[in-house]
Every structure is written in C-alpha cells, then in structure tokens.
N, C-alpha and C. Protein backbone atom coordinates (compact mmCIF):
# COMPACT_ATOMS: atom_id res chain seq x y z
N UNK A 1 -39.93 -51.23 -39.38
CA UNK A 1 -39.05 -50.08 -39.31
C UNK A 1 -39.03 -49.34 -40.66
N UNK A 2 -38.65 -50.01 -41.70
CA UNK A 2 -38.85 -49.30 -43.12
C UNK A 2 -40.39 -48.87 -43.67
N UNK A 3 -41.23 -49.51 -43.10
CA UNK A 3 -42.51 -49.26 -43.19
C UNK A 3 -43.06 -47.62 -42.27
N UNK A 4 -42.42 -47.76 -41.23
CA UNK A 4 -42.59 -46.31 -40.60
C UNK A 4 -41.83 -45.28 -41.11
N UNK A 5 -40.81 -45.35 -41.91
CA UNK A 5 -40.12 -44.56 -42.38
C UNK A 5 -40.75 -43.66 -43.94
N UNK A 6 -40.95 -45.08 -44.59
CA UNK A 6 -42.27 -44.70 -45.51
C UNK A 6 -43.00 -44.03 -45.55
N UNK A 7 -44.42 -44.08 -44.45
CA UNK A 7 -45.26 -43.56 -43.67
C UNK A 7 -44.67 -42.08 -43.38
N UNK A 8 -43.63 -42.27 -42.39
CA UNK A 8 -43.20 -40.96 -42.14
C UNK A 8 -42.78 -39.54 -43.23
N UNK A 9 -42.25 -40.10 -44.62
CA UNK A 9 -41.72 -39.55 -45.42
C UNK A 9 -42.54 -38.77 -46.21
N UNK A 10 -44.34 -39.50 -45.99
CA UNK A 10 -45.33 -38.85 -46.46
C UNK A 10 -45.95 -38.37 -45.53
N UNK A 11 -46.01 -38.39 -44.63
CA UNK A 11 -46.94 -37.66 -43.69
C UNK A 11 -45.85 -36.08 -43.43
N UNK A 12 -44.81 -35.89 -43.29
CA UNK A 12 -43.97 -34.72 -42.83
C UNK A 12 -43.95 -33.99 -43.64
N UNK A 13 -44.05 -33.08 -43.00
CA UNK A 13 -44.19 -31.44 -44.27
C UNK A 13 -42.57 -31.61 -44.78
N UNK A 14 -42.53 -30.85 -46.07
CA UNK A 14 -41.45 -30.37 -46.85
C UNK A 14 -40.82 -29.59 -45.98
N UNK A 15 -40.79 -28.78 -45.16
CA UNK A 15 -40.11 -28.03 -44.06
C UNK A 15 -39.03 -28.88 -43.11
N UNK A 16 -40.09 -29.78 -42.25
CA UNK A 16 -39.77 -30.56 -41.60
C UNK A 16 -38.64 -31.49 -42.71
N UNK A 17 -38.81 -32.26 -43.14
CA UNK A 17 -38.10 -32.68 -44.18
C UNK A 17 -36.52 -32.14 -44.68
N UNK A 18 -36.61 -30.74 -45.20
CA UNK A 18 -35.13 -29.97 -45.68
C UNK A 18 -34.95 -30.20 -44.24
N UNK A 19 -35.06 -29.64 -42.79
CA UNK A 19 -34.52 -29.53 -42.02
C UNK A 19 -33.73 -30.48 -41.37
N UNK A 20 -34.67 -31.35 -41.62
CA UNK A 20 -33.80 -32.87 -40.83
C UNK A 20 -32.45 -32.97 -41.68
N UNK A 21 -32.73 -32.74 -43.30
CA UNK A 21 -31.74 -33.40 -44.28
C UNK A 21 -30.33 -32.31 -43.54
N UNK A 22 -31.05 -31.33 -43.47
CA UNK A 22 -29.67 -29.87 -43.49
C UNK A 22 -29.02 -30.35 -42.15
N UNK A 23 -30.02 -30.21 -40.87
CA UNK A 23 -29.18 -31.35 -39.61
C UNK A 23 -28.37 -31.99 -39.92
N UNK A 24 -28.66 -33.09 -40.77
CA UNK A 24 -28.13 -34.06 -40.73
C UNK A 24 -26.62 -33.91 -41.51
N UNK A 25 -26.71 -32.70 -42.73
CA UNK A 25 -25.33 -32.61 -43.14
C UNK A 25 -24.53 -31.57 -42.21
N UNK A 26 -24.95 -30.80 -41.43
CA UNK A 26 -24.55 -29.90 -40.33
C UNK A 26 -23.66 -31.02 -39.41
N UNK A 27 -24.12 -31.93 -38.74
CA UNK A 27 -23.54 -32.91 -37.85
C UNK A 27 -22.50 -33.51 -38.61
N UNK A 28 -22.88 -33.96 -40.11
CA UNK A 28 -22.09 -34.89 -40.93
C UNK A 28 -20.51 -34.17 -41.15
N UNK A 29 -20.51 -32.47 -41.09
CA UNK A 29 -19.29 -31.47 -41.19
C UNK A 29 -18.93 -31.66 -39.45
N UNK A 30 -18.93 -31.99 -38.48
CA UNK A 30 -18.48 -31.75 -37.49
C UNK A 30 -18.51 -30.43 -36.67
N UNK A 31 -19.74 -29.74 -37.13
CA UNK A 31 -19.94 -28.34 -36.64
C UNK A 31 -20.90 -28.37 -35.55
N UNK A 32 -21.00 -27.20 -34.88
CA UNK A 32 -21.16 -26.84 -33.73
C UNK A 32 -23.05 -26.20 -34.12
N UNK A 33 -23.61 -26.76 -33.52
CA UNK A 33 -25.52 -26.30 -33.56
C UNK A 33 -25.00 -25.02 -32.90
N UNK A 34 -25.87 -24.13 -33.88
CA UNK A 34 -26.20 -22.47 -33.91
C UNK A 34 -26.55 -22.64 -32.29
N UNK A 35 -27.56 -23.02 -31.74
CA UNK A 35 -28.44 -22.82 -30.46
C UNK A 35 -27.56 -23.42 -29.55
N UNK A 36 -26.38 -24.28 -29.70
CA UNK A 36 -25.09 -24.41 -28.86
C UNK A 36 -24.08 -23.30 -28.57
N UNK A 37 -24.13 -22.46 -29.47
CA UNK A 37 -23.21 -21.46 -29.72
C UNK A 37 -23.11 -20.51 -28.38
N UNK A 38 -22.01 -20.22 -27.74
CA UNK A 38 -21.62 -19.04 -26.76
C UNK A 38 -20.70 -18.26 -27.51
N UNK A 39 -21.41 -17.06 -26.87
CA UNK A 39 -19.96 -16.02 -27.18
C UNK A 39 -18.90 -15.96 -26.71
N UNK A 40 -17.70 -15.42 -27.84
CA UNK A 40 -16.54 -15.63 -27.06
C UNK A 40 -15.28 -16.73 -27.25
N UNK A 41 -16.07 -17.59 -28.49
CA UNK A 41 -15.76 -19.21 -28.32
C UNK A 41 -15.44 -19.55 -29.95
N UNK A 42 -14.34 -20.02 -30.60
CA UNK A 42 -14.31 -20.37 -31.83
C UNK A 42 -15.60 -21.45 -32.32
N UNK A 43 -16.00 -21.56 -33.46
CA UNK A 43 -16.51 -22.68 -33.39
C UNK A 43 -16.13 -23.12 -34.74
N UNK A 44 -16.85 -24.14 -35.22
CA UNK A 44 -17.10 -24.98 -36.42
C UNK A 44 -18.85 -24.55 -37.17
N UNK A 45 -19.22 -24.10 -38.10
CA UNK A 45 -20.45 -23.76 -37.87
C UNK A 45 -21.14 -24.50 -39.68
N UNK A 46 -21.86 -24.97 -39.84
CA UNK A 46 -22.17 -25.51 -41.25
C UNK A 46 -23.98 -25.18 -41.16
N UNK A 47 -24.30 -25.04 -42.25
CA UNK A 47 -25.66 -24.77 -42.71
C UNK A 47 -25.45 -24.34 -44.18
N UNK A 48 -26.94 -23.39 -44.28
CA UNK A 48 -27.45 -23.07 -45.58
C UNK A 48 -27.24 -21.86 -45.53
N UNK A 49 -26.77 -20.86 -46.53
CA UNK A 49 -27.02 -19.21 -46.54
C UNK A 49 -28.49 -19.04 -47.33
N UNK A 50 -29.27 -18.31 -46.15
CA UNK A 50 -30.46 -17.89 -46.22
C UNK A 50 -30.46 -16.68 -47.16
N UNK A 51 -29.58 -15.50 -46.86
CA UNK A 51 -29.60 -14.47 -47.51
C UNK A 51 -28.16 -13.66 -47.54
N UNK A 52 -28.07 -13.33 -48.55
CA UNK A 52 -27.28 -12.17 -48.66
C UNK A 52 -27.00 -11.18 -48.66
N UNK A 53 -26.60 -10.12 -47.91
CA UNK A 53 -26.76 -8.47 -48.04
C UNK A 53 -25.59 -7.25 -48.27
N UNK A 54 -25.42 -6.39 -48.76
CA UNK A 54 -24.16 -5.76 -48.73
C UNK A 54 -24.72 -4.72 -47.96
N UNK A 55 -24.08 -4.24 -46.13
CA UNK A 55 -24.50 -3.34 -45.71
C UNK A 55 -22.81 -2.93 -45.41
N UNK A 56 -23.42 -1.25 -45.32
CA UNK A 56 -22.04 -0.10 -44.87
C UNK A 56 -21.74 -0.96 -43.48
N UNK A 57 -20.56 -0.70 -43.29
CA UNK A 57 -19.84 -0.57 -41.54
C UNK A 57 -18.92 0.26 -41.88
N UNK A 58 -19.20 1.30 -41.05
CA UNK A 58 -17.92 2.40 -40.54
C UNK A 58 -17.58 2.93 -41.52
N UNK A 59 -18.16 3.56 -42.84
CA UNK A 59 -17.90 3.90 -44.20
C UNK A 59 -17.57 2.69 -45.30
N UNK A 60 -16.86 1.69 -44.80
CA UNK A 60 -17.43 0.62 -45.88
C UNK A 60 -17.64 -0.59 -46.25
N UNK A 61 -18.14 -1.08 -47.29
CA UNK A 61 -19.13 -2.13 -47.45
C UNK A 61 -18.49 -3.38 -46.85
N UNK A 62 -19.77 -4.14 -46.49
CA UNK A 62 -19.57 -5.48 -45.90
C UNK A 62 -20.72 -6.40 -46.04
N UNK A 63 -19.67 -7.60 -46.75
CA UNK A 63 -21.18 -8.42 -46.81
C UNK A 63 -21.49 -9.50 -45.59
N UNK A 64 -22.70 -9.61 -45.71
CA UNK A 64 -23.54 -10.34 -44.29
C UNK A 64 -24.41 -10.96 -45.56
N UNK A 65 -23.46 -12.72 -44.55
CA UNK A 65 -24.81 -13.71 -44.79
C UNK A 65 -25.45 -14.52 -43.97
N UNK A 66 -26.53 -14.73 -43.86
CA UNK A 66 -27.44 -15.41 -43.06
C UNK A 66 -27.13 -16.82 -43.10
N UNK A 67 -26.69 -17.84 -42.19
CA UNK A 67 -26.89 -18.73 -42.39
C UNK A 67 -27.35 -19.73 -41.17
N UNK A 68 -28.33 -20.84 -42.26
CA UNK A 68 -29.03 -21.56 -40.16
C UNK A 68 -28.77 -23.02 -40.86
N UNK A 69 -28.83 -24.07 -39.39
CA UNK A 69 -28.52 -24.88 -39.87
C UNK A 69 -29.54 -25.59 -39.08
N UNK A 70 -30.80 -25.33 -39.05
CA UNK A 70 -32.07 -25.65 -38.58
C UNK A 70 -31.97 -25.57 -37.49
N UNK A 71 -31.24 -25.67 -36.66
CA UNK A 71 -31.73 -24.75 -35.12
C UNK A 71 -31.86 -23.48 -34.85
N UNK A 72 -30.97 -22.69 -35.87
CA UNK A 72 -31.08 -20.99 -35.47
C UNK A 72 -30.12 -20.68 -36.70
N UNK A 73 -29.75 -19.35 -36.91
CA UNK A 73 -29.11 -18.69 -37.45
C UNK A 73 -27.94 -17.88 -37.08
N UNK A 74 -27.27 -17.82 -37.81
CA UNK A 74 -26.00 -17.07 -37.60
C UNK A 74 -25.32 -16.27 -38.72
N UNK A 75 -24.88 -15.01 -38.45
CA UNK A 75 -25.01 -13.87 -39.27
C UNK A 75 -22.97 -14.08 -39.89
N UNK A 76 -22.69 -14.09 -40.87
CA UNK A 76 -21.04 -13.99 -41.05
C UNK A 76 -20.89 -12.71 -41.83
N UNK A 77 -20.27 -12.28 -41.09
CA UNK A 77 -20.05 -10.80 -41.89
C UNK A 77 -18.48 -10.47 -42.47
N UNK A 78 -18.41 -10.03 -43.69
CA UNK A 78 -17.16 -10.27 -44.72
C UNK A 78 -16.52 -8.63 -44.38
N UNK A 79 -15.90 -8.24 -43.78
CA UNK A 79 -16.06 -6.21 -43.99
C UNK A 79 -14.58 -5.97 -44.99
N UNK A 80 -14.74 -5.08 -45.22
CA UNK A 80 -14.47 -4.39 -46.84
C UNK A 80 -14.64 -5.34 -48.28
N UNK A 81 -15.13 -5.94 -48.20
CA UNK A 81 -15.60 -6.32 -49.36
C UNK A 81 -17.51 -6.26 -50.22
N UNK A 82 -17.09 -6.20 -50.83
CA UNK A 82 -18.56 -6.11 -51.81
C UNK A 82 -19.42 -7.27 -52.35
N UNK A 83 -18.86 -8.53 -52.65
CA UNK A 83 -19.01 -9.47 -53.07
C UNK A 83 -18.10 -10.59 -52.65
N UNK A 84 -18.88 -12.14 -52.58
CA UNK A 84 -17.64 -12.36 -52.33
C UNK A 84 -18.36 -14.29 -53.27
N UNK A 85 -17.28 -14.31 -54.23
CA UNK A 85 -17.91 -15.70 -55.53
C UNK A 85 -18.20 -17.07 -54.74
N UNK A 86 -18.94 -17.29 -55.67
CA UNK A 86 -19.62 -18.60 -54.73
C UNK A 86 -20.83 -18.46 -53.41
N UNK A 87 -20.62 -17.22 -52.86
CA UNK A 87 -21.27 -17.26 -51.95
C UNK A 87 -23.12 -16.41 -52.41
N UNK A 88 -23.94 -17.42 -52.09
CA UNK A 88 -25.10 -17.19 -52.56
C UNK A 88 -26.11 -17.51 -51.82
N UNK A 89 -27.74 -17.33 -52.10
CA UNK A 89 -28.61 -18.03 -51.25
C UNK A 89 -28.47 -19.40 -51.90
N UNK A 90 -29.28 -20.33 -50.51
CA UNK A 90 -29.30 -21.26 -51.42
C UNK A 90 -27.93 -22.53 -50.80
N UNK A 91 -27.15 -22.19 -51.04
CA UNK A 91 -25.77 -22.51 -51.10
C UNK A 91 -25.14 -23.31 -49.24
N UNK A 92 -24.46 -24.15 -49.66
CA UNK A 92 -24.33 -24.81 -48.35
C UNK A 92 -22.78 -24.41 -47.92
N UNK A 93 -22.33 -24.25 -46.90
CA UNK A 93 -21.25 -23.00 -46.72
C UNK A 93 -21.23 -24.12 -45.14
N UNK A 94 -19.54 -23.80 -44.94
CA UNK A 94 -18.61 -24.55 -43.37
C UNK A 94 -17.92 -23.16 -43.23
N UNK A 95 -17.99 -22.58 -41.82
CA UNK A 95 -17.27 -21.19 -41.77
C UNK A 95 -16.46 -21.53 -40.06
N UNK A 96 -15.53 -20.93 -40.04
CA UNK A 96 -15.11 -21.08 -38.55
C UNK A 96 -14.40 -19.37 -38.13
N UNK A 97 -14.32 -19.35 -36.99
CA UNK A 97 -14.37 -18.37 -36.30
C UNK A 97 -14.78 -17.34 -35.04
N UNK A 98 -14.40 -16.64 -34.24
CA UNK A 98 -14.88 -16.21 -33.13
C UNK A 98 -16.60 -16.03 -33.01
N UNK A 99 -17.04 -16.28 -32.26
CA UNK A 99 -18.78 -16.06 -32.33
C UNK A 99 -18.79 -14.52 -31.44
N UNK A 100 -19.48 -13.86 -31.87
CA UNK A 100 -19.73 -12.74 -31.00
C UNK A 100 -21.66 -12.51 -30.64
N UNK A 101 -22.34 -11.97 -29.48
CA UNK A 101 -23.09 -11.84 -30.01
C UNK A 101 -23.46 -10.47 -29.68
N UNK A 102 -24.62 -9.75 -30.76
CA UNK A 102 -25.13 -8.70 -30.57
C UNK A 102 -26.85 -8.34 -30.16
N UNK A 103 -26.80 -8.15 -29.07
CA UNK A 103 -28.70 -8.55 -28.87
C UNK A 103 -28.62 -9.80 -28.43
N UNK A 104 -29.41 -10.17 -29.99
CA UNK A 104 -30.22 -11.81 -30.07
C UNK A 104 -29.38 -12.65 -31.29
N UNK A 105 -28.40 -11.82 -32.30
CA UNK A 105 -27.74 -12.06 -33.09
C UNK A 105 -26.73 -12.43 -32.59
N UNK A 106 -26.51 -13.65 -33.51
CA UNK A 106 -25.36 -14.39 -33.31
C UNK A 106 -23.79 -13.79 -34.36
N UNK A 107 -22.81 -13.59 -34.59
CA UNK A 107 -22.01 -12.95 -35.47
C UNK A 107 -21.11 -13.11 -35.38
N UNK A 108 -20.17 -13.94 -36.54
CA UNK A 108 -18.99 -13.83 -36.49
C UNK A 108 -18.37 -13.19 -37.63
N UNK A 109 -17.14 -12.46 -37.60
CA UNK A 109 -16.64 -11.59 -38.18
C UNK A 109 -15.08 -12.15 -38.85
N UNK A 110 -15.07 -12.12 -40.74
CA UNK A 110 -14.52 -12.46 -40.80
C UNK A 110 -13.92 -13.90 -40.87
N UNK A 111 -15.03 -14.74 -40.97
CA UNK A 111 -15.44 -16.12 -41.07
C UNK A 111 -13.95 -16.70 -41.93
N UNK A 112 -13.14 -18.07 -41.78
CA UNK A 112 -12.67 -18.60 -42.50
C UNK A 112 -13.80 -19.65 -43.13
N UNK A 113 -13.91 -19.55 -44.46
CA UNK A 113 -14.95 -20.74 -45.09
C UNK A 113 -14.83 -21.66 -46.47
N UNK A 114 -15.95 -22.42 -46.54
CA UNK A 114 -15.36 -23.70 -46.97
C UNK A 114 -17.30 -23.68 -47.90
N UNK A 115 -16.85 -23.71 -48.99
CA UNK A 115 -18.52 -23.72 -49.89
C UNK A 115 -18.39 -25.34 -49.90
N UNK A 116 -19.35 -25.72 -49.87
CA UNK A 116 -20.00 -26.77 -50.07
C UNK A 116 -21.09 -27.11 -51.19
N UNK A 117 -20.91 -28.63 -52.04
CA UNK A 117 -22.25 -28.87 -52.81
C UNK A 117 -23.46 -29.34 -52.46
C-alpha cells in the first residue's frame, strides 16, 4: 500500500497532484463541490482564487474572483467595492452564499468569506 503510493506520487503530473491536495482541503472545510452546485441554493463553497478582476456593474466597480476547487469554478462577485485585503490569486478562500447562475457561470453575489492559509 505505501509502496503504491510512492509509485503513484512519481508517476502523477503536478496538476493532478495540486488538485487532489485542493479536493482534499475543499472536503476538509465542509463545502459543497462547484459541479454539485444548483441555483437558487445557499452553499458552503472552499477552493483557490484563480484570478482577480475589478469590472464596472451598473456604473460601479466590483470585484470578481475566480475560484475552483478542482471540479469547476465559481465566480464571487464583491459590488461597490474596488479592492478587497487579503484577497488574491493564489490564496485559499471559504465563501458562503446564494449561488446564482448565468449561462455556464456559476455566481454568487456578495459572498460572506473566510481567507484561509
């Protein structure tokens, strides 16, 4: 058993690898898998913020961050604000809140959240 694990640890891409680890702290917060997600529905949501962006809504700024927690992604969008500390790429982030979706985008608005190390 530790011998396949070994084996395994070198044979799996670095991809494969972060992902399992990020799973695994996603489940470890008690949150809800992105690709579980319905609209309509509070959830629990934990991952990584992929990216950060400050785009307009309705005259003004709002930040949107990307975050997946190796099954999919989900967009949290902050509106009237410009910045918001701590929050970065990179960075491991617990957010809760209504899921909405738009399209193929997942979005919740207004996220209550929780940064993580």
């Amino acid at each position: 058993m530790a011998l396949r694990r070994f084996v395994e640890k070198f044979t799996k891409s670095t991809e494969d690898l972060d992902r399992e680890k990020l799973e695994e702290f996603c489940s470890g917060c008690g949150a809800t898998a992105v690709e579980a997600l319905t609209a309509r529905r509070r959830a629990r949501i934990a991952g990584e913020i992929r990216s950060v962006r400050i785009v307009p809504r309705a005259g003004a700024a709002a930040v949107e961050a990307t975050i997946n927690d190796g099954t999919g992604s989900v967009t949290a969008v902050f509106l009237g604000r410009r910045r918001i500390g701590g929050v970065s790429t990179g960075r491991r982030i617990v957010i809760d809140g209504m899921v909405a979706v738009d399209g193929k985008r997942r979005i919740v608005f207004n996220p209550t959240y929780e940064l993580r190390p």
